[in-house]
N, C-alpha and C. Protein backbone atom coordinates (compact mmCIF):
# COMPACT_ATOMS: atom_id res chain seq x y z
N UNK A 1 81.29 75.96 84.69
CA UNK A 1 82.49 75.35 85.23
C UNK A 1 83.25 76.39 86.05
N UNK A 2 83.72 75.58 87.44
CA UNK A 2 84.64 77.17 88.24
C UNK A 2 85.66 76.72 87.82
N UNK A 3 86.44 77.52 87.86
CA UNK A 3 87.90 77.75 87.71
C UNK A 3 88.26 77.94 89.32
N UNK A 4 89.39 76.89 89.41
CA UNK A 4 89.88 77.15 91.05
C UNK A 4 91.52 76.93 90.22
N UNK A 5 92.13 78.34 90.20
CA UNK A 5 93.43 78.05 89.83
C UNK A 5 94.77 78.12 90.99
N UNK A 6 95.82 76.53 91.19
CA UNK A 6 96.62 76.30 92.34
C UNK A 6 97.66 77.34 92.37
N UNK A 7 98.38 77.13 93.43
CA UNK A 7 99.84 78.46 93.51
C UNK A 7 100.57 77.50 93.06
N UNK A 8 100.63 76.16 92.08
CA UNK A 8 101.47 75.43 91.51
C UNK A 8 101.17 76.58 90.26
N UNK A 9 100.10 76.31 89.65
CA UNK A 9 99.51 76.99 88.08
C UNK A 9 100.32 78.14 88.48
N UNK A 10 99.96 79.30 89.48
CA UNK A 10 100.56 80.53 89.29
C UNK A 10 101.82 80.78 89.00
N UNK A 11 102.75 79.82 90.05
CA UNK A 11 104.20 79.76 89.91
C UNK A 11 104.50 79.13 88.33
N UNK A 12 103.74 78.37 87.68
CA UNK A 12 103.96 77.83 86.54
C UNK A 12 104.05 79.06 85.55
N UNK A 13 103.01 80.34 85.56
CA UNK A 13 102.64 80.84 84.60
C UNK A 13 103.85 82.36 85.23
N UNK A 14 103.99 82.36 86.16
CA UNK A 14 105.05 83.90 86.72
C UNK A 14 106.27 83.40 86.52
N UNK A 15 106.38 82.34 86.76
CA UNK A 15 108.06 81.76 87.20
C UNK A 15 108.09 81.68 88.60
N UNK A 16 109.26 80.77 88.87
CA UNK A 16 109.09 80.50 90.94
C UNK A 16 110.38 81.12 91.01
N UNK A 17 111.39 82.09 90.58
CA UNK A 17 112.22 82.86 91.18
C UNK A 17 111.69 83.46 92.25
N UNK A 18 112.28 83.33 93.27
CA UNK A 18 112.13 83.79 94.45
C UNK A 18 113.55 84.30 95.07
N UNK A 19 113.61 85.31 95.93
CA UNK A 19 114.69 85.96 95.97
C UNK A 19 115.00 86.16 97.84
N UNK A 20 115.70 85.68 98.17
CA UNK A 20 116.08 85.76 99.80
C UNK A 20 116.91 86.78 100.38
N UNK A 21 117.03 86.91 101.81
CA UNK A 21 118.14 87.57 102.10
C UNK A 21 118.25 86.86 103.73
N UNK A 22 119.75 87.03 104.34
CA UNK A 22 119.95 86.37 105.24
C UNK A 22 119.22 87.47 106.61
N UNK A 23 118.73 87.20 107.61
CA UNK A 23 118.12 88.02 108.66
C UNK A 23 119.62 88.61 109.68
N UNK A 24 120.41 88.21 108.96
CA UNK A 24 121.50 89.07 109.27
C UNK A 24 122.61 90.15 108.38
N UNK A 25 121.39 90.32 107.76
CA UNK A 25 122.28 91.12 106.22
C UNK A 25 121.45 92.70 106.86
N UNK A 26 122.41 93.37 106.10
CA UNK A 26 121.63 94.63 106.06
C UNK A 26 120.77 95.15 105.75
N UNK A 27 119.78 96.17 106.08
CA UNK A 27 118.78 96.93 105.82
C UNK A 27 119.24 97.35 103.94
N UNK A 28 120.54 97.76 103.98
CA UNK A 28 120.80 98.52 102.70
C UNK A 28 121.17 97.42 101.95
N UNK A 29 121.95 96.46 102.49
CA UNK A 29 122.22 95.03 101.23
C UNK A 29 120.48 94.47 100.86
N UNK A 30 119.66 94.45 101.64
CA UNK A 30 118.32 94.56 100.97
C UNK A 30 117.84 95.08 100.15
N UNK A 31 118.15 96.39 100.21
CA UNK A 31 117.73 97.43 99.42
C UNK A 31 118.18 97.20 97.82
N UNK A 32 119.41 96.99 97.89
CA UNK A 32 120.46 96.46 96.84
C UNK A 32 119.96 95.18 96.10
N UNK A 33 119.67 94.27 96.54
CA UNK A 33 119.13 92.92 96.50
C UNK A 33 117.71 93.28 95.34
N UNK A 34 117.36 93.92 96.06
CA UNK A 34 116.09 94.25 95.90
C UNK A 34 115.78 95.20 94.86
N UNK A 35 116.57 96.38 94.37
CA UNK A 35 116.31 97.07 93.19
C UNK A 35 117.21 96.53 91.81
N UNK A 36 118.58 95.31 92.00
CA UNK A 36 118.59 93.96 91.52
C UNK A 36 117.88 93.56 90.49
N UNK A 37 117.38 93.15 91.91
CA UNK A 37 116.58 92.04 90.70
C UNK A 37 114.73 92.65 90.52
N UNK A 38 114.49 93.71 90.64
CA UNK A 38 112.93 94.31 90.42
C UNK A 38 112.25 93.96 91.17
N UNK A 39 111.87 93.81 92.51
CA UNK A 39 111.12 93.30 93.48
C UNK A 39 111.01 93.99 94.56
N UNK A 40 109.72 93.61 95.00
CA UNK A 40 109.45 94.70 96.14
C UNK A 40 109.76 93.94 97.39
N UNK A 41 109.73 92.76 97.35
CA UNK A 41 110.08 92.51 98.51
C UNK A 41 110.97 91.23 98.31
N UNK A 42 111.47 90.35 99.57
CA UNK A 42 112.22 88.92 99.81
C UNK A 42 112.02 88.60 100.70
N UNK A 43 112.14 87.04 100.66
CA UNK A 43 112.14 86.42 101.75
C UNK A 43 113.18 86.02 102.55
N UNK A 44 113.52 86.09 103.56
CA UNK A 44 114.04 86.25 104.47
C UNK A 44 114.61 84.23 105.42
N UNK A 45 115.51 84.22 104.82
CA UNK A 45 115.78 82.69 105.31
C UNK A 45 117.11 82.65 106.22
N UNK A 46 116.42 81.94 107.44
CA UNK A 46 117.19 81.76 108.61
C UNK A 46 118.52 80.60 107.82
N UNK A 47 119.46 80.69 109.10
CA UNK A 47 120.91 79.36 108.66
C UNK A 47 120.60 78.07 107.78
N UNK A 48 119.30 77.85 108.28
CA UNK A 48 119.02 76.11 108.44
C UNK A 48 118.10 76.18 106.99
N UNK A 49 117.68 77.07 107.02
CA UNK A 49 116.71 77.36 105.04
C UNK A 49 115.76 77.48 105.90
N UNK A 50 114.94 77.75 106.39
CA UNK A 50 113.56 78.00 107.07
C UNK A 50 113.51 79.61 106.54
N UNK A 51 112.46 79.83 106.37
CA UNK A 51 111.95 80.70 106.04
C UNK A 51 110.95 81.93 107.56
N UNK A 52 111.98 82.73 107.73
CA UNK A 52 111.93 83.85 109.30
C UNK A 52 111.22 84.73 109.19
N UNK A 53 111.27 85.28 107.81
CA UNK A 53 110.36 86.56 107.94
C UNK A 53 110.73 86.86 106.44
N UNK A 54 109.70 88.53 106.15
CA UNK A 54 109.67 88.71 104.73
C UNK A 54 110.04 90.19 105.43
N UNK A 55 110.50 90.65 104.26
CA UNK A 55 111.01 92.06 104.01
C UNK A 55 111.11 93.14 102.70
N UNK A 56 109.99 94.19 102.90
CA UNK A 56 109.74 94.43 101.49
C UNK A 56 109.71 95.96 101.65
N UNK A 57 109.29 96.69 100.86
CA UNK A 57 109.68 97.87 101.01
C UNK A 57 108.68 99.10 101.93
N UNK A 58 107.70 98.43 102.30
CA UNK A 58 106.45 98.70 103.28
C UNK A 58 107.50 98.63 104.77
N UNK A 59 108.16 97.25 104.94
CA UNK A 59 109.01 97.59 106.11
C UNK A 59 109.54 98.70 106.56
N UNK A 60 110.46 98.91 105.05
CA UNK A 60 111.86 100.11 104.90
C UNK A 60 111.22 101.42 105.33
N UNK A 61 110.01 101.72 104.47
CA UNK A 61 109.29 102.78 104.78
C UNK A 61 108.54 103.50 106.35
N UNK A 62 108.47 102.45 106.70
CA UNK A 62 107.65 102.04 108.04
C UNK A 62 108.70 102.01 109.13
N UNK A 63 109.56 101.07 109.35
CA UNK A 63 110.33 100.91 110.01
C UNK A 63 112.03 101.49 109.97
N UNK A 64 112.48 102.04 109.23
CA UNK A 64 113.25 102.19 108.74
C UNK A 64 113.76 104.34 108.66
N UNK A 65 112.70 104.61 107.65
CA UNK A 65 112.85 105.95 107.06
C UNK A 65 112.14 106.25 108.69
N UNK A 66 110.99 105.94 108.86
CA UNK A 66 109.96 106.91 109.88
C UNK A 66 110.52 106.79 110.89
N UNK A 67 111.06 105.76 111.30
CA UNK A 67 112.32 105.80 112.74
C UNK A 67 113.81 106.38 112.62
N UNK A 68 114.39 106.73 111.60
CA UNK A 68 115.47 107.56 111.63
C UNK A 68 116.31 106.64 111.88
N UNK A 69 116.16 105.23 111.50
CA UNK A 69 117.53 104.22 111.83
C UNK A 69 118.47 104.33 110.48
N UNK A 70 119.37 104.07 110.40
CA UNK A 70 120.46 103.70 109.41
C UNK A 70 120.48 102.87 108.09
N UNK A 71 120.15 102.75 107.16
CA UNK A 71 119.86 101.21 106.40
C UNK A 71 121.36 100.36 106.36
N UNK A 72 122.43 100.88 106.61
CA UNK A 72 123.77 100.57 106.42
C UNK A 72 123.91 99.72 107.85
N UNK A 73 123.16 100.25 108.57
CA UNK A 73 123.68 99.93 110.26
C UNK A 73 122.82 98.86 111.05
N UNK A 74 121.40 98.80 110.47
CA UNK A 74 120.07 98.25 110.60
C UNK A 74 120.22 96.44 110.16
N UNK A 75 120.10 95.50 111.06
CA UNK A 75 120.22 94.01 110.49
C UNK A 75 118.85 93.87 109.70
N UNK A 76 118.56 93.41 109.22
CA UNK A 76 117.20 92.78 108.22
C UNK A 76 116.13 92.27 109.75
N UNK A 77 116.71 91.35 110.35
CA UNK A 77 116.43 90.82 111.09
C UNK A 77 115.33 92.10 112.35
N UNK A 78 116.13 93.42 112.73
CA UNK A 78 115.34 94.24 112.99
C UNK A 78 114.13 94.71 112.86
N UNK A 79 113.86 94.35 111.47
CA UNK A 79 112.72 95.20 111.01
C UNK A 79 111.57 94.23 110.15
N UNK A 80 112.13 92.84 109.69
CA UNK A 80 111.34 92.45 108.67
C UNK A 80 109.72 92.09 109.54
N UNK A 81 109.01 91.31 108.43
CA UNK A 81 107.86 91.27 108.99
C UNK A 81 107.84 89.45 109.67
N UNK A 82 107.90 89.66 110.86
CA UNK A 82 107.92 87.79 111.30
C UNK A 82 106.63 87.33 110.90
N UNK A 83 106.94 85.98 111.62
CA UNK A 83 105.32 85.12 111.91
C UNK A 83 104.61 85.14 110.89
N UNK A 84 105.51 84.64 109.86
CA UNK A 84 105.35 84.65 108.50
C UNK A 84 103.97 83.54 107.86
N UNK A 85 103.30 83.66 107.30
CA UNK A 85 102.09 82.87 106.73
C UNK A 85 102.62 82.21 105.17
N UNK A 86 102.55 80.92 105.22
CA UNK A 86 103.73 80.85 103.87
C UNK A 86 102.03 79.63 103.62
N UNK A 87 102.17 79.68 101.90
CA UNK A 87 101.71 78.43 101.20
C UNK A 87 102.21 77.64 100.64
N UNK A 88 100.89 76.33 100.48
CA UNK A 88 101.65 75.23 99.86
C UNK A 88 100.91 75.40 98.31
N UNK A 89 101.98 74.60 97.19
CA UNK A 89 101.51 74.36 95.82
C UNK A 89 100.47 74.33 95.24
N UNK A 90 99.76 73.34 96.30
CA UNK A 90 97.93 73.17 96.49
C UNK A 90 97.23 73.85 96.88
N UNK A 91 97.38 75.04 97.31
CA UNK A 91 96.55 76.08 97.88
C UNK A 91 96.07 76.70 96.41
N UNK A 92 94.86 76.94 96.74
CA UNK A 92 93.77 77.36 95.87
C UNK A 92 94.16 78.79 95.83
N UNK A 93 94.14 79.81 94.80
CA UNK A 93 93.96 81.19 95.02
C UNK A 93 92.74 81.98 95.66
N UNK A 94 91.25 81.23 96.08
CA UNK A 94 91.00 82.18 96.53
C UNK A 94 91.40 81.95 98.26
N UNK A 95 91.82 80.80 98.43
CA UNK A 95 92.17 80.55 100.17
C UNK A 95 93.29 81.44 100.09
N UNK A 96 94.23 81.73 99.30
CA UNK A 96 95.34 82.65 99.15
C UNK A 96 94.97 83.85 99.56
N UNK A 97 93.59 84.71 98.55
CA UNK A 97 93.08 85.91 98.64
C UNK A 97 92.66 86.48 99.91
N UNK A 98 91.88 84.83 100.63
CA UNK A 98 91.41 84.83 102.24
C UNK A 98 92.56 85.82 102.93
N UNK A 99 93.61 84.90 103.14
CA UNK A 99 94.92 84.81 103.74
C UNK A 99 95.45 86.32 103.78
N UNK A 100 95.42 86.89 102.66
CA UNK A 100 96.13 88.18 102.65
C UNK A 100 95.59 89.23 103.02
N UNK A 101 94.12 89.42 102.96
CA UNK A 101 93.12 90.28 103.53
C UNK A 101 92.97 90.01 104.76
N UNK A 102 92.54 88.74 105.41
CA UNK A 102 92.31 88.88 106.58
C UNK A 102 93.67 88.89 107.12
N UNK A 103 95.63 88.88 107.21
CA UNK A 103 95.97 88.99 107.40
C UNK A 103 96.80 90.46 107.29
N UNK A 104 96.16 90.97 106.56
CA UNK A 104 96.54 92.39 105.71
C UNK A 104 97.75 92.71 105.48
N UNK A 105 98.33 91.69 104.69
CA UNK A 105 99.34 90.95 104.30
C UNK A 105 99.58 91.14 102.43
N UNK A 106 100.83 91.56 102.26
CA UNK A 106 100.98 91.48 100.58
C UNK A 106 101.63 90.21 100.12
N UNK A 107 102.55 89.43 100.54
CA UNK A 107 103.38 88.46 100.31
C UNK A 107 103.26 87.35 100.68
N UNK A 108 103.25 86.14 99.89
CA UNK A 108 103.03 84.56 100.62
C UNK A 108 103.74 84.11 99.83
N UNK A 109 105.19 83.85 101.11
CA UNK A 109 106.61 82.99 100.42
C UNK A 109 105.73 81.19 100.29
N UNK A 110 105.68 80.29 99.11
CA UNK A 110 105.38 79.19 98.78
C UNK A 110 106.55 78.14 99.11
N UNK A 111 106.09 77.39 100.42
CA UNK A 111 107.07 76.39 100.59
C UNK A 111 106.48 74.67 100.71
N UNK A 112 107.52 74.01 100.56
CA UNK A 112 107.01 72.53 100.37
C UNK A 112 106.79 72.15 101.89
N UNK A 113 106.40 70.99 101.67
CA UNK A 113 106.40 70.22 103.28
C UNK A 113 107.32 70.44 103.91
N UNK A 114 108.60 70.33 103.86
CA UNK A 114 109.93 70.71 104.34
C UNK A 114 109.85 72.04 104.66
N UNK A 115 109.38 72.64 104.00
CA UNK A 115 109.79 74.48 104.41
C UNK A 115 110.36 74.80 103.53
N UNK A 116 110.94 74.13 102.76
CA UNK A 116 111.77 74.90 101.47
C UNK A 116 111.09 75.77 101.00
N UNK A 117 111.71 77.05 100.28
CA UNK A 117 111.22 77.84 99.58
C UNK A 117 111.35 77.58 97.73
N UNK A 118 109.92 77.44 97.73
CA UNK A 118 109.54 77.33 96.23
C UNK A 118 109.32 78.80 95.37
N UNK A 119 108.88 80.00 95.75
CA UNK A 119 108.56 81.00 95.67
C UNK A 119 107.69 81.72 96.10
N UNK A 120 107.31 83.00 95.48
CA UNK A 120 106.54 83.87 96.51
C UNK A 120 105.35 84.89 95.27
N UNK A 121 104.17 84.66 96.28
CA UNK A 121 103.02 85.37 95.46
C UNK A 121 102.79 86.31 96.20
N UNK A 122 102.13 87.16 95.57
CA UNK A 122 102.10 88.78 95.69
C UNK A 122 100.39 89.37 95.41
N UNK A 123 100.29 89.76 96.21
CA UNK A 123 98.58 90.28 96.10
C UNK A 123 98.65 90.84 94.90
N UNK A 124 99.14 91.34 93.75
CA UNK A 124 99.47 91.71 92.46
C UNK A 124 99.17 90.72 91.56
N UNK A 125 99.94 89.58 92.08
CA UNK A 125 99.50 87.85 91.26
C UNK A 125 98.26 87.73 91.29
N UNK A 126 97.68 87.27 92.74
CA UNK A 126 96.70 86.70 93.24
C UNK A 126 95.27 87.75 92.36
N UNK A 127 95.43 89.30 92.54
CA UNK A 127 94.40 89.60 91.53
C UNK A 127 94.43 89.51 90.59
N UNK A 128 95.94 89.25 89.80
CA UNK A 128 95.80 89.21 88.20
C UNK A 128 94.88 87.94 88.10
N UNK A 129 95.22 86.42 88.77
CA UNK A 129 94.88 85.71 88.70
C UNK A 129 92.81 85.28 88.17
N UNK A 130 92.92 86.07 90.06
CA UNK A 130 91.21 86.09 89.88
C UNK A 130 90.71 86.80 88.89
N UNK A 131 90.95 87.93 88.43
CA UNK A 131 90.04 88.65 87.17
C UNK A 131 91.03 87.99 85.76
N UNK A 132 91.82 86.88 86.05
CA UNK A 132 91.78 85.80 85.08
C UNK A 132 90.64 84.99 84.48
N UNK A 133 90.84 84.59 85.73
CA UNK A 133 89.87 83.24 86.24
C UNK A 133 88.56 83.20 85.88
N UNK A 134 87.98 84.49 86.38
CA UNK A 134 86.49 85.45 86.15
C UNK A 134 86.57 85.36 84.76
N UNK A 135 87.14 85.71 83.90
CA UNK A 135 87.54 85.96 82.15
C UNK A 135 86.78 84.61 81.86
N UNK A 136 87.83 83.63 82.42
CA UNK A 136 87.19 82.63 81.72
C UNK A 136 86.41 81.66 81.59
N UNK A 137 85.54 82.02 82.82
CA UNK A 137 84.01 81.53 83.90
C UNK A 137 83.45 82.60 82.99
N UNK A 138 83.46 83.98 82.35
CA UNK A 138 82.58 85.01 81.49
C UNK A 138 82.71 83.90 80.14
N UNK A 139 83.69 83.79 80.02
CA UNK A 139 83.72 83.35 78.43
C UNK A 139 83.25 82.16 78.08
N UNK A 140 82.96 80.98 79.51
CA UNK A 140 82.52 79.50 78.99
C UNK A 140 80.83 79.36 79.22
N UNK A 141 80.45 81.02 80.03
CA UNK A 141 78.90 81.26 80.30
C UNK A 141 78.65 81.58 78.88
N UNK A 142 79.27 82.59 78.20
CA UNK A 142 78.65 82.98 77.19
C UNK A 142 78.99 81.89 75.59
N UNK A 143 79.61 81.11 76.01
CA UNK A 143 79.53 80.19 75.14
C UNK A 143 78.98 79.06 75.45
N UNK A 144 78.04 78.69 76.80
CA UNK A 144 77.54 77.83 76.68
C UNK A 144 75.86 78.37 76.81
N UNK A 145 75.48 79.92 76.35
CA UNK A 145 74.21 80.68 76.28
C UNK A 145 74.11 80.41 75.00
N UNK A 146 75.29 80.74 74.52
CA UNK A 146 75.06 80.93 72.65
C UNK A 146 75.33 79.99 71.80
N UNK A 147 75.57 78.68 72.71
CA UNK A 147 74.94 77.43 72.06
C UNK A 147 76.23 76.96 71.34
């Protein structure tokens, strides 16, 4: 039997807290946001709730420290990562796994048909998941060898 586990199941089993910031907030109110509530990164939601871009600490590092900009002075909006790749509930984890490798990508904010933001998986999830998954595709082989 495969195991194909949804980003509904995942969000079921992590929790769907998901954590935003406006693309007009600061580099450093991010930062703030962000050591908060334990997270490496947020999503980033325009006026209207649409979801603009993600911003995580790969940005800060990248864009931020190595350019000598300000985090106090810096909009979110500057630096986050656009052209954002978001999933739906029904997305399978390994089309997820696809997604993040071939996009070389850590974060996939989860939104409904609308765009709302439901929450956000993390290449951290997505492998806990699969060498879940694997566990228990090992465990229904060897119980259906040993009778």
């Amino acid at each position: 039997m495969h195991v194909r586990r949804t980003v509904r199941q995942l969000l079921q089993d992590k929790g769907s807290a998901v954590y935003t910031i406006s693309p007009d907030d600061t580099v450093f109110r991010a930062l703030e946001v962000m050591a908060e509530r334990d997270v490496g990164a947020l999503v980033v939601v325009g006026g209207s709730g649409a979801v603009v871009g993600v911003f995580s600490e790969r940005d800060y590092a990248r864009k931020v420290i190595l350019a000598g900009l300000s985090s106090k002075d810096t909009p979110v909006r500057q630096i986050m990562s656009g052209n954002v790749v978001t999933v739906g509930l029904d997305d399978h984890v390994p089309r997820c796994m696809e997604i993040v490798t071939r996009q070389r990508i850590r974060h996939l904010p989860v939104v409904d048909a609308g765009g709302t933001v439901l929450g956000l998986v993390s290449i951290g999830d997505l492998v806990k998941a699969v060498i879940e998954d694997q566990q228990i595709e090992l465990d229904q082989l060897h119980s259906y060898i040993s009778g």
